[in-house]
Protein backbone atom coordinates (compact mmCIF):
# COMPACT_ATOMS: atom_id res chain seq x y z
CA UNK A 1 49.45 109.22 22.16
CA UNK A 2 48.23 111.26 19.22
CA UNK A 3 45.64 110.30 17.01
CA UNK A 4 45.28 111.49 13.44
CA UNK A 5 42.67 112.47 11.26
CA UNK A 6 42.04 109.75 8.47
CA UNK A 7 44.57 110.05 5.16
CA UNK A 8 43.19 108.67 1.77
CA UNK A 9 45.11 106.32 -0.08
CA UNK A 10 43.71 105.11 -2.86
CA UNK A 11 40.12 106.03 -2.81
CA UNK A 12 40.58 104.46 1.02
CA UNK A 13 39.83 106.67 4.70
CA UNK A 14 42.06 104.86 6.15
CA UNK A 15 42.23 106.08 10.08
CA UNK A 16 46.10 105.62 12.21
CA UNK A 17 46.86 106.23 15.46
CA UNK A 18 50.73 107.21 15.86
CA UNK A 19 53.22 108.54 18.87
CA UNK A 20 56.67 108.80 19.05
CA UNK A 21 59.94 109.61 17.67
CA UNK A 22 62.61 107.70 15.83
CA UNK A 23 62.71 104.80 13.66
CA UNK A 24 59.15 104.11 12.49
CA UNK A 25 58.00 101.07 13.17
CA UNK A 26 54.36 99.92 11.31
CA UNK A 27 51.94 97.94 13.85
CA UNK A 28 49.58 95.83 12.02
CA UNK A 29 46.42 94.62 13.79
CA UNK A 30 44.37 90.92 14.09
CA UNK A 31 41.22 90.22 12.76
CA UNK A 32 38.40 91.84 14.29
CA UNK A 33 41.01 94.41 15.93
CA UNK A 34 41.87 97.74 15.20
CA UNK A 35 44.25 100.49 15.87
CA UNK A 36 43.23 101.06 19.52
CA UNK A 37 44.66 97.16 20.57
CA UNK A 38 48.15 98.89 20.55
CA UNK A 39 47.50 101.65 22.74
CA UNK A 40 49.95 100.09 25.48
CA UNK A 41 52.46 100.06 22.77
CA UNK A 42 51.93 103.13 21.72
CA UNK A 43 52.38 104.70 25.61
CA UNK A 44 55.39 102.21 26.50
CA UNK A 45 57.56 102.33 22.80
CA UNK A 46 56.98 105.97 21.95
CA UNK A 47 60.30 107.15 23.76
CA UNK A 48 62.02 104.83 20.97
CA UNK A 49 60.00 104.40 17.91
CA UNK A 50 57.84 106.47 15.73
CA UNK A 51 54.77 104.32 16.17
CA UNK A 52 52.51 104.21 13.31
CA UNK A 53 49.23 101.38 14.17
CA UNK A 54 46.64 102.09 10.93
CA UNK A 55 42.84 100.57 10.95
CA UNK A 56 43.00 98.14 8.01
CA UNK A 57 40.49 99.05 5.32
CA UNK A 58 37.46 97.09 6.81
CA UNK A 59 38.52 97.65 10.42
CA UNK A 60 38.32 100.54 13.08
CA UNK A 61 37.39 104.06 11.34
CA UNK A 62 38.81 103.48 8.18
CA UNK A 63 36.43 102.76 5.22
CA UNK A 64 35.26 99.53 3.81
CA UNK A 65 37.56 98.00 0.65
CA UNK A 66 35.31 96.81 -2.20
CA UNK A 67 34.61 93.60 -2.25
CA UNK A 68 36.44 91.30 -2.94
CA UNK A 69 39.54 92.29 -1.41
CA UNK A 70 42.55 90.75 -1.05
CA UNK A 71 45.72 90.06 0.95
CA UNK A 72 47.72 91.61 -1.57
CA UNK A 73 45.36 94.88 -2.25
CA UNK A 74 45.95 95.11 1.79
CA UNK A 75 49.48 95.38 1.12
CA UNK A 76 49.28 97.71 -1.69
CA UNK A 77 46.93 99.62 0.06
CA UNK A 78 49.57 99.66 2.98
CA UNK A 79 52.18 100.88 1.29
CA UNK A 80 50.03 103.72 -0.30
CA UNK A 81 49.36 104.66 3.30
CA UNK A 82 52.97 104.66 3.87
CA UNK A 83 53.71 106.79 1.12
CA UNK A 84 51.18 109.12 2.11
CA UNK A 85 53.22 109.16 5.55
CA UNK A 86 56.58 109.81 3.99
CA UNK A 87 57.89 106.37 5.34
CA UNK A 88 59.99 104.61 2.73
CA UNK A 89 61.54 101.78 4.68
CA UNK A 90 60.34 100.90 8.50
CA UNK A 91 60.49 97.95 10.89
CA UNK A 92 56.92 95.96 10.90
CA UNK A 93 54.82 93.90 13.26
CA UNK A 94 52.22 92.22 12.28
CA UNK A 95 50.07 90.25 14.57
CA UNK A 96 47.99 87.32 13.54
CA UNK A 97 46.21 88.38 10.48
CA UNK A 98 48.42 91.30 10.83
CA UNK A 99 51.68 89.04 10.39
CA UNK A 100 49.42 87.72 7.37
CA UNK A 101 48.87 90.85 5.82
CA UNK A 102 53.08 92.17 6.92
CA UNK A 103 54.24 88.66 5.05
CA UNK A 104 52.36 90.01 2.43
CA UNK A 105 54.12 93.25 2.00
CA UNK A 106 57.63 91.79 2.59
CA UNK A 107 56.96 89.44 -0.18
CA UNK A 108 56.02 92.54 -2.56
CA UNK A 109 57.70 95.22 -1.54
CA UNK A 110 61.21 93.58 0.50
CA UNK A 111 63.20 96.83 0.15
CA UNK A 112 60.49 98.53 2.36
CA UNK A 113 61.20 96.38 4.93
CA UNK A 114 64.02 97.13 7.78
CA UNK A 115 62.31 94.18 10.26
CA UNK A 116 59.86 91.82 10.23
CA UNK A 117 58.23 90.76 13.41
CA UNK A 118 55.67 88.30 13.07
CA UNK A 119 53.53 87.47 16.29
CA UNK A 120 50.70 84.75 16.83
CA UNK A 121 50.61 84.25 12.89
CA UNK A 122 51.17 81.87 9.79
CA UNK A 123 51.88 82.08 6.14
CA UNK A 124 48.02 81.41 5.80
CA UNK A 125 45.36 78.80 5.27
CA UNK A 126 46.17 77.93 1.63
CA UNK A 127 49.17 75.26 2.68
CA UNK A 128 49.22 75.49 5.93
CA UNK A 129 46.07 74.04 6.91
CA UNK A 130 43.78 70.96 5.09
CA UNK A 131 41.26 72.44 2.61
CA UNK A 132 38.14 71.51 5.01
CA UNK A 133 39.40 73.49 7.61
CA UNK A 134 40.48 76.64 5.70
CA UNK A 135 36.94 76.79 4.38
CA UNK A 136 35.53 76.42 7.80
CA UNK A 137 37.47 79.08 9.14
CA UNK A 138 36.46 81.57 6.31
CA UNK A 139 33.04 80.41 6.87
CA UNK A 140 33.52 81.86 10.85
CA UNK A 141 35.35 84.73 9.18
CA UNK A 142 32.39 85.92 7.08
CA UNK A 143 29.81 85.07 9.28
CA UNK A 144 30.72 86.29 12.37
CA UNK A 145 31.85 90.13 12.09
CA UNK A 146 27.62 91.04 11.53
CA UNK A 147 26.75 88.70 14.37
CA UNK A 148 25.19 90.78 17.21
CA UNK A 149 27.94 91.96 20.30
CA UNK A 150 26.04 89.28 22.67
CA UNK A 151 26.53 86.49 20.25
CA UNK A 152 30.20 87.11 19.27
CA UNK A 153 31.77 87.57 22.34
CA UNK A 154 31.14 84.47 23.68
CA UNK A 155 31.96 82.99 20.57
CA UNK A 156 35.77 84.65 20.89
CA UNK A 157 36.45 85.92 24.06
CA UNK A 158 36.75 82.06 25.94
CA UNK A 159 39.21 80.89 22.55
CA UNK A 160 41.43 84.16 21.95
CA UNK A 161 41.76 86.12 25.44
CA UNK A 162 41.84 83.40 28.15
């Protein structure tokens, strides 16, 4: 696996890991996740794909967006970084808020798209959950990313990696 130095997109350092040859395929990470959760993928796929896993603006080593920030300035930003790249059309896979933020970019940019894999994800809160509970959740959201490493891994650990 190769890792490169950060590109800028849009006034964004926004940091990738990449490996591999071939048809590019775009891995988009989870909340609270960065590049590095694909490294498997990256070691395993390369001999098929060109792998391309970016830290989300907000995430990893990539700089923080302004504030706010939304799921659509994700996806623009995204497809800046792809431009950046060279990459006009590739396969995506977006896991949890990744599949969020890869619905996203199929919805605005559909030509860009050869495949969309969507793992452990939904078409988001608005609609798919009551009102109460998608304002609890962005409550948690917001809250606990500047929690100390002792209080937020117990808090996730037990619910997402059992």
């Amino acid at each position: 696996m190769r890792s490169a130095a950060s590109l800028r997109v849009d006034g964004h350092s926004v940091a990738n890991r990449y490996a591999g040859e071939g048809p590019p395929l775009v891995l988009l990470h989870g909340f609270l996740w960065d590049s590095r959760f694909w490294r498997r993928q990256l070691a395993v796929l390369s001999d098929s794909f060109r792998l391309i896993a970016w830290d989300a603006p907000g995430a990893g080593s990539s700089s923080d967006p302004p504030d706010p920030f939304t799921t659509t300035d994700w996806a623009q930003c995204l497809t800046g970084f792809l431009d950046v790249l060279g990459i006009k059309r590739a396969q995506v896979l977006g896991l949890s808020w990744g599949g969020m933020l890869a619905q996203e970019f199929y919805r605005l940019y559909p030509d860009r798209v050869l495949a969309l894999i969507l793992c452990d994800t939904y078409a988001g809160w608005k609609g798919s959950l009551p009102e109460s509970a998608g304002k609890k959740r962005l409550e948690r959201c917001l809250l606990e990313p500047s929690l100390p490493v002792e209080e937020l891994v117990p808090r996730w650990v037990p619910e997402f990696l059992t």
